[in-house]
Protein backbone atom coordinates (compact mmCIF):
# COMPACT_ATOMS: atom_id res chain seq x y z
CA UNK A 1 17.78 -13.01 11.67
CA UNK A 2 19.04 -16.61 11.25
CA UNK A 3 21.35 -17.61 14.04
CA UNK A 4 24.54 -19.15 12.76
CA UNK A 5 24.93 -23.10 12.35
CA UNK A 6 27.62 -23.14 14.97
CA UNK A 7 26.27 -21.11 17.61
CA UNK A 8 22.73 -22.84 16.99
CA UNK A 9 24.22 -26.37 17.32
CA UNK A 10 26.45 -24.82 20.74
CA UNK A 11 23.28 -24.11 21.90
CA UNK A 12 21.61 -27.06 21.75
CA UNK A 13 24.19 -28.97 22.90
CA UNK A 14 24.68 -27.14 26.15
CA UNK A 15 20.99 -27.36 26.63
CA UNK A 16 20.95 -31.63 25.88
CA UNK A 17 23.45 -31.48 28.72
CA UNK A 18 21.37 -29.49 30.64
CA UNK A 19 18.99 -32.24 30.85
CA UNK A 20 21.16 -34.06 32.92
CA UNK A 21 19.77 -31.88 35.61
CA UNK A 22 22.84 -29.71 36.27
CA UNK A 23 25.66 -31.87 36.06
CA UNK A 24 27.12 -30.21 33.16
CA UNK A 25 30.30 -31.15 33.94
CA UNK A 26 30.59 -35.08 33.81
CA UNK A 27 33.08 -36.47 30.71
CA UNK A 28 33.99 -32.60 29.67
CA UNK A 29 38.23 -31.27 29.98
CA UNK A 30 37.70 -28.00 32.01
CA UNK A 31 41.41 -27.12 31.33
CA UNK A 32 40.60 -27.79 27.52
CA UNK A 33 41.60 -24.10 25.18
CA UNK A 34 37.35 -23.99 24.65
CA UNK A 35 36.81 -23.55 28.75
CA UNK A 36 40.05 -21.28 29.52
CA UNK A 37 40.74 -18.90 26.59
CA UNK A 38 39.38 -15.40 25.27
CA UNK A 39 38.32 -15.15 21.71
CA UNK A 40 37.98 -11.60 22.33
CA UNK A 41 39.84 -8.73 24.72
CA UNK A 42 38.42 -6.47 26.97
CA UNK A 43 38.50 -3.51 24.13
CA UNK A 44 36.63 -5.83 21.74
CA UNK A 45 33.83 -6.60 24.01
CA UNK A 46 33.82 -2.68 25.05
CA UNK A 47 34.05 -2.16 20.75
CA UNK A 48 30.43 -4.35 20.97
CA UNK A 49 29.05 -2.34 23.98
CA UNK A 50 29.07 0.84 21.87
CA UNK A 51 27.74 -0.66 18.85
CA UNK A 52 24.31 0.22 17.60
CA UNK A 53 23.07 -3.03 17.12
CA UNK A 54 21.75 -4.94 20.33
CA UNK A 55 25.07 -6.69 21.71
CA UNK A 56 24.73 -10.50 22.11
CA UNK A 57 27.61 -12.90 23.42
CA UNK A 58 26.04 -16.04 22.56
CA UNK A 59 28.46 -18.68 22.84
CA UNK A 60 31.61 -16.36 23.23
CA UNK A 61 34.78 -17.83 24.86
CA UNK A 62 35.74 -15.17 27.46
CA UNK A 63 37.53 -16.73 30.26
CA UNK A 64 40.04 -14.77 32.23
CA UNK A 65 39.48 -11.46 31.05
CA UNK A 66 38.88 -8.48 32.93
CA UNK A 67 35.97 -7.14 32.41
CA UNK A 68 35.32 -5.63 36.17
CA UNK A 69 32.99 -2.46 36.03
CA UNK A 70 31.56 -2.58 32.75
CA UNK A 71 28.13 -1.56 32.01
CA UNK A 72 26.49 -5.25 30.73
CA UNK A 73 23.17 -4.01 31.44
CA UNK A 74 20.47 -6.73 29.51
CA UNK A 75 23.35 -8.37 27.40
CA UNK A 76 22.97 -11.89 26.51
CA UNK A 77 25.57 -14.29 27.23
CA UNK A 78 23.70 -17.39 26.72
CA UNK A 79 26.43 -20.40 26.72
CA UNK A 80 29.05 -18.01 26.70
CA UNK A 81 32.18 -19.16 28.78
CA UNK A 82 33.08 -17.02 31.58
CA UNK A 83 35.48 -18.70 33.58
CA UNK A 84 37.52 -16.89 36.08
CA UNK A 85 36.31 -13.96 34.16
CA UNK A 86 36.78 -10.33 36.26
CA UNK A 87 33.44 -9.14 36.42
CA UNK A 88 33.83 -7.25 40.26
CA UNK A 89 31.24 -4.10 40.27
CA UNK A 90 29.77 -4.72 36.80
CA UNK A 91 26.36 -3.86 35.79
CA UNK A 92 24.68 -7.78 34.72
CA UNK A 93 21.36 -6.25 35.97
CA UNK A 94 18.12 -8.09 33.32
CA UNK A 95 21.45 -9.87 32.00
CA UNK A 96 20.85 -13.65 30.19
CA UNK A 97 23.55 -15.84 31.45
CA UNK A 98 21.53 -18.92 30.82
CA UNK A 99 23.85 -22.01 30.57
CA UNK A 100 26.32 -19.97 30.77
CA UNK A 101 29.69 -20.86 32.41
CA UNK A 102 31.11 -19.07 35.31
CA UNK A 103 33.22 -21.20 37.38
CA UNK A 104 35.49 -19.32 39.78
CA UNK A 105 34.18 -15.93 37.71
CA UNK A 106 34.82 -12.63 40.26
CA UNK A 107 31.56 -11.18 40.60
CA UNK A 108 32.52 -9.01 43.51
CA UNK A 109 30.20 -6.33 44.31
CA UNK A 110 28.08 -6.52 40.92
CA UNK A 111 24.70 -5.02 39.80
CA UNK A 112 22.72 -8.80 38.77
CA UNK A 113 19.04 -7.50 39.63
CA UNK A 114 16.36 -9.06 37.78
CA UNK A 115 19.61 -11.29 35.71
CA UNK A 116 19.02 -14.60 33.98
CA UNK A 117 21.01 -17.48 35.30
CA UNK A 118 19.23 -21.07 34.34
CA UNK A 119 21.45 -24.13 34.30
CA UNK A 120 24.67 -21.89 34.78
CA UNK A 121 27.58 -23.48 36.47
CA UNK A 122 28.89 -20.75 39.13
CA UNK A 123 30.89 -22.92 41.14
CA UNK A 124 33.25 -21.49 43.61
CA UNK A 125 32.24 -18.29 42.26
CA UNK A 126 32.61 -14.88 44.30
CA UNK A 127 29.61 -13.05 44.80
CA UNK A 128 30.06 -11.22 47.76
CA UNK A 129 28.23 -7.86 47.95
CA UNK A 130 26.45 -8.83 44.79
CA UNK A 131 22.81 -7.72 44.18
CA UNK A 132 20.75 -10.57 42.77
CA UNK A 133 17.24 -9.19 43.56
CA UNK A 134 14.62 -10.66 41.71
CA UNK A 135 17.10 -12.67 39.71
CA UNK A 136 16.19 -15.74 38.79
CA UNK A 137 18.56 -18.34 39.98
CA UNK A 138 18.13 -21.94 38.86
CA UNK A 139 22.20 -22.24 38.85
CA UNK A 140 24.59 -24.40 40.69
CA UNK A 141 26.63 -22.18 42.54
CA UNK A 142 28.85 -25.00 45.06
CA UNK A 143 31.41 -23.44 47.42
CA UNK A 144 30.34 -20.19 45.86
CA UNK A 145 30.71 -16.99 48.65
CA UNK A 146 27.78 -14.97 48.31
CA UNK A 147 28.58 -12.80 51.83
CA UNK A 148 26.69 -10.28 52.36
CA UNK A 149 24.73 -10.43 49.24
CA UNK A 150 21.14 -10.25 48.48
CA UNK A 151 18.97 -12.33 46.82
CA UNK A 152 15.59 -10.45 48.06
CA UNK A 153 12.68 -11.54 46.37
CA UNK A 154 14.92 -13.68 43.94
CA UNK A 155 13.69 -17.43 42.31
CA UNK A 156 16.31 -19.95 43.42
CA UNK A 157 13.40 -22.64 44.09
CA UNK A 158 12.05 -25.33 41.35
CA UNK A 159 9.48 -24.09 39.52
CA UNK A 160 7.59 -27.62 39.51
CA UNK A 161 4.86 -27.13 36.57
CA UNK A 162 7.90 -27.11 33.89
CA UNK A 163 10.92 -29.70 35.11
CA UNK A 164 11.00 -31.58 32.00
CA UNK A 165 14.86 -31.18 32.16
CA UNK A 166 14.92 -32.71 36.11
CA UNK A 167 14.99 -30.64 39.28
CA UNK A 168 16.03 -27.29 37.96
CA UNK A 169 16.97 -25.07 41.17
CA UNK A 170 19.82 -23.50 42.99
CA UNK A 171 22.48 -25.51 44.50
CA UNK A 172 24.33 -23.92 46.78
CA UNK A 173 25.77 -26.93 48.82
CA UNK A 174 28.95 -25.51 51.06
CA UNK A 175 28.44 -22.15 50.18
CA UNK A 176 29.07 -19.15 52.18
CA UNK A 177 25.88 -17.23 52.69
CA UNK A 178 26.79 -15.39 55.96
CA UNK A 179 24.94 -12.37 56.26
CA UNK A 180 23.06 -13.06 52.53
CA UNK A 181 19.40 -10.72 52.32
CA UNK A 182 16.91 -13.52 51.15
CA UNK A 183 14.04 -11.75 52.44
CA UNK A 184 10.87 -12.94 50.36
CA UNK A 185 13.01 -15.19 48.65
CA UNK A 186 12.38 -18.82 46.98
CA UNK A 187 14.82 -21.30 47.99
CA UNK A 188 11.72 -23.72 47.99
CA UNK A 189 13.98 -27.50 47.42
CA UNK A 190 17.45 -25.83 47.02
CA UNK A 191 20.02 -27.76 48.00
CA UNK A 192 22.05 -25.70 50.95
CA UNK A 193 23.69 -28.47 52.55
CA UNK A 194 26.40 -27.46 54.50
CA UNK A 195 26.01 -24.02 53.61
CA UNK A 196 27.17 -21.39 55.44
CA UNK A 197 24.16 -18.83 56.39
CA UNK A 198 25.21 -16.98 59.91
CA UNK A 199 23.48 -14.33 59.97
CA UNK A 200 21.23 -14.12 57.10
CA UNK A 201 18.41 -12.38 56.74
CA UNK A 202 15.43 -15.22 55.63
CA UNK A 203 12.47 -13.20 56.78
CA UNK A 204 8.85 -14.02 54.63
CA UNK A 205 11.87 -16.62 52.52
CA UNK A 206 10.10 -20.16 51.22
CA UNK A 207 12.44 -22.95 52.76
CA UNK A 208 9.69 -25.38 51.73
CA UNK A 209 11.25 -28.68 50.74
CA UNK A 210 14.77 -27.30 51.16
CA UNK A 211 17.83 -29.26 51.57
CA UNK A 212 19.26 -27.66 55.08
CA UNK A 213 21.72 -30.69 55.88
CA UNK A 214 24.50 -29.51 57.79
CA UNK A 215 23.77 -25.93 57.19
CA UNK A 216 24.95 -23.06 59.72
CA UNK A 217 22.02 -20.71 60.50
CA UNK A 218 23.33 -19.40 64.01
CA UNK A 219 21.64 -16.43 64.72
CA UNK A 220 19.69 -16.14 61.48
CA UNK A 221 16.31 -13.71 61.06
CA UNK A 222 13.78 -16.70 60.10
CA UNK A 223 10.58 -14.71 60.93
CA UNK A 224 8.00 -15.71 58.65
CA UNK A 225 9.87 -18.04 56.51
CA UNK A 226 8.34 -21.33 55.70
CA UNK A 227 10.15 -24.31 56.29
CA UNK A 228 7.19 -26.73 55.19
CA UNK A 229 9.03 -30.36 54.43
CA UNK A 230 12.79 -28.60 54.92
CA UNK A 231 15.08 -31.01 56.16
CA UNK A 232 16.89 -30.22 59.23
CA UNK A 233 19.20 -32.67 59.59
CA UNK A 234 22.28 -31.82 61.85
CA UNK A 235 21.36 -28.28 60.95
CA UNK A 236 22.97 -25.69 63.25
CA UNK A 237 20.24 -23.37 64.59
CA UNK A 238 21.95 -21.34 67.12
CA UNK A 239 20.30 -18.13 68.35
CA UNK A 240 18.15 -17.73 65.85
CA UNK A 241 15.76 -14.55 65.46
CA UNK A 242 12.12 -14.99 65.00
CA UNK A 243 11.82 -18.57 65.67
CA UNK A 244 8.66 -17.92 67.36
CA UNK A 245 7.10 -16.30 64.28
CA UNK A 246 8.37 -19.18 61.51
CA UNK A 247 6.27 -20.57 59.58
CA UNK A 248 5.41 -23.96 59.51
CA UNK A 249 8.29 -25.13 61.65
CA UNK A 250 6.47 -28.13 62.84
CA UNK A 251 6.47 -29.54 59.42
CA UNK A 252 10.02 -29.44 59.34
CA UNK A 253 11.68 -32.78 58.43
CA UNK A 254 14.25 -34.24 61.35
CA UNK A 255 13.40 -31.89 63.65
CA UNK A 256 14.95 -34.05 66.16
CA UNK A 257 18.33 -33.61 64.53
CA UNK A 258 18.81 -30.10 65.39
CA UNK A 259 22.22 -28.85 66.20
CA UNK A 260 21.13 -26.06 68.92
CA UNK A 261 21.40 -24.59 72.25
């Protein structure tokens, strides 16, 4: 089935942008009626949920509704705008939110296993006690809180045989990531500078070539992570567990410019 003119050219445009290697959000009104209003309510969307045919969002303008606890399982939301949308305990699990936009969205608690997020905007975003395992996570998520989360065995890392849009990975710069699971995660080059991560759990994670600037790790689990080429510039590594067993610590960049005691 043809996709509609208007929804194909949305597309594309939010992709061109994309190319600007995530900064989606240079020259464009955030308060404008396309960024901050619903074109549907909550009974519509649950209306498409029960429909027989598969239920696709493509493009929708959903900001600010309340959507919390719905069952989203697989649904494609692909551009669609999500802005300080509700979506605390929802099931997003093998959800596409590709491009999609989810600034200060309420994810709280939801069920985002296996999800699509490439070249989403997530910032300031609440994820706290979400479950992104296995996700794939190529989103820029500033000053999001992702507390006690998990992102085990998730792809936040640049996948470098196909960056013919730029450096496509997470950014998570100033983001709280206390007590995050990232075991057997890739956060190979993310940027987590000044990021928040007391506590977290980064055994068997890649760190290789990752931004750690300024981050917090006081008494992180980094057993068996690699930290090949990270840079550890006025990084806080307080207490940490398994420093012994990391991998490839000596590679580290600016070693020497370790916050620690």
């Amino acid at each position: 089935m043809k996709r509609p003119i208007g929804t194909a050219v949305l597309v594309l445009a939010v992709t061109v942008v994309a190319a600007a290697a995530q900064d989606m959000m240079r020259n464009l009104d955030l308060s404008s009626p396309d960024m901050v209003s619903a074109e549907m309510t909550r009974a519509d969307v649950e209306a498409a949920l029960g429909a027989a045919a598969p239920t696709d969002f493509t493009g929708k303008k959903l900001s600010g509704l309340d959507l919390s606890g719905l069952d989203l399982s697989g649904v494609n939301f692909r551009a669609a705008r999500l802005n300080k949308t509700k979506l605390a305990g929802a099931k997003l699990d093998h959800a596409i939110l590709d491009q999609a936009w989810l600034l200060d969205a309420d994810l709280t608690g939801a069920d985002l296993r296996g999800a699509s997020l490439f070249a989403s905007q997530m910032g300031r975003a609440r994820l706290d006690g979400a479950d992104l395992s296995g996700a794939r996570v190529a989103a820029d998520l500033t000053r999001a809180s992702l507390v006690g989360a998990s992102i085990a065995d998730a792809h936040l890392g640049a996948d470098m045989r196909n960056q013919s849009m730029g450096l496509m990975r997470a950014v998570l710069k100033s983001a709280k990531l206390d007590r995050i699971n990232a075991r057997g995660a890739d956060l190979s080059r993310v940027d987590l500078e000044f990021a928040s991560m007391k506590g977290a759990d980064l055994t068997g994670a890649s760190l290789k070539n990752a931004q750690l600037g300024g981050a917090d790790l006081s008494g992180a689990t980094i057993t068996d992570a690699d930290f090949d080429g990270a840079d550890l510039a006025s990084t806080t590594l307080i207490a940490p567990i398994g420093l012994d067993r990391a991998r490839n610590f000596d590679r580290a960049r600016n070693r020497d410019r370790l916050i620690k005691q």
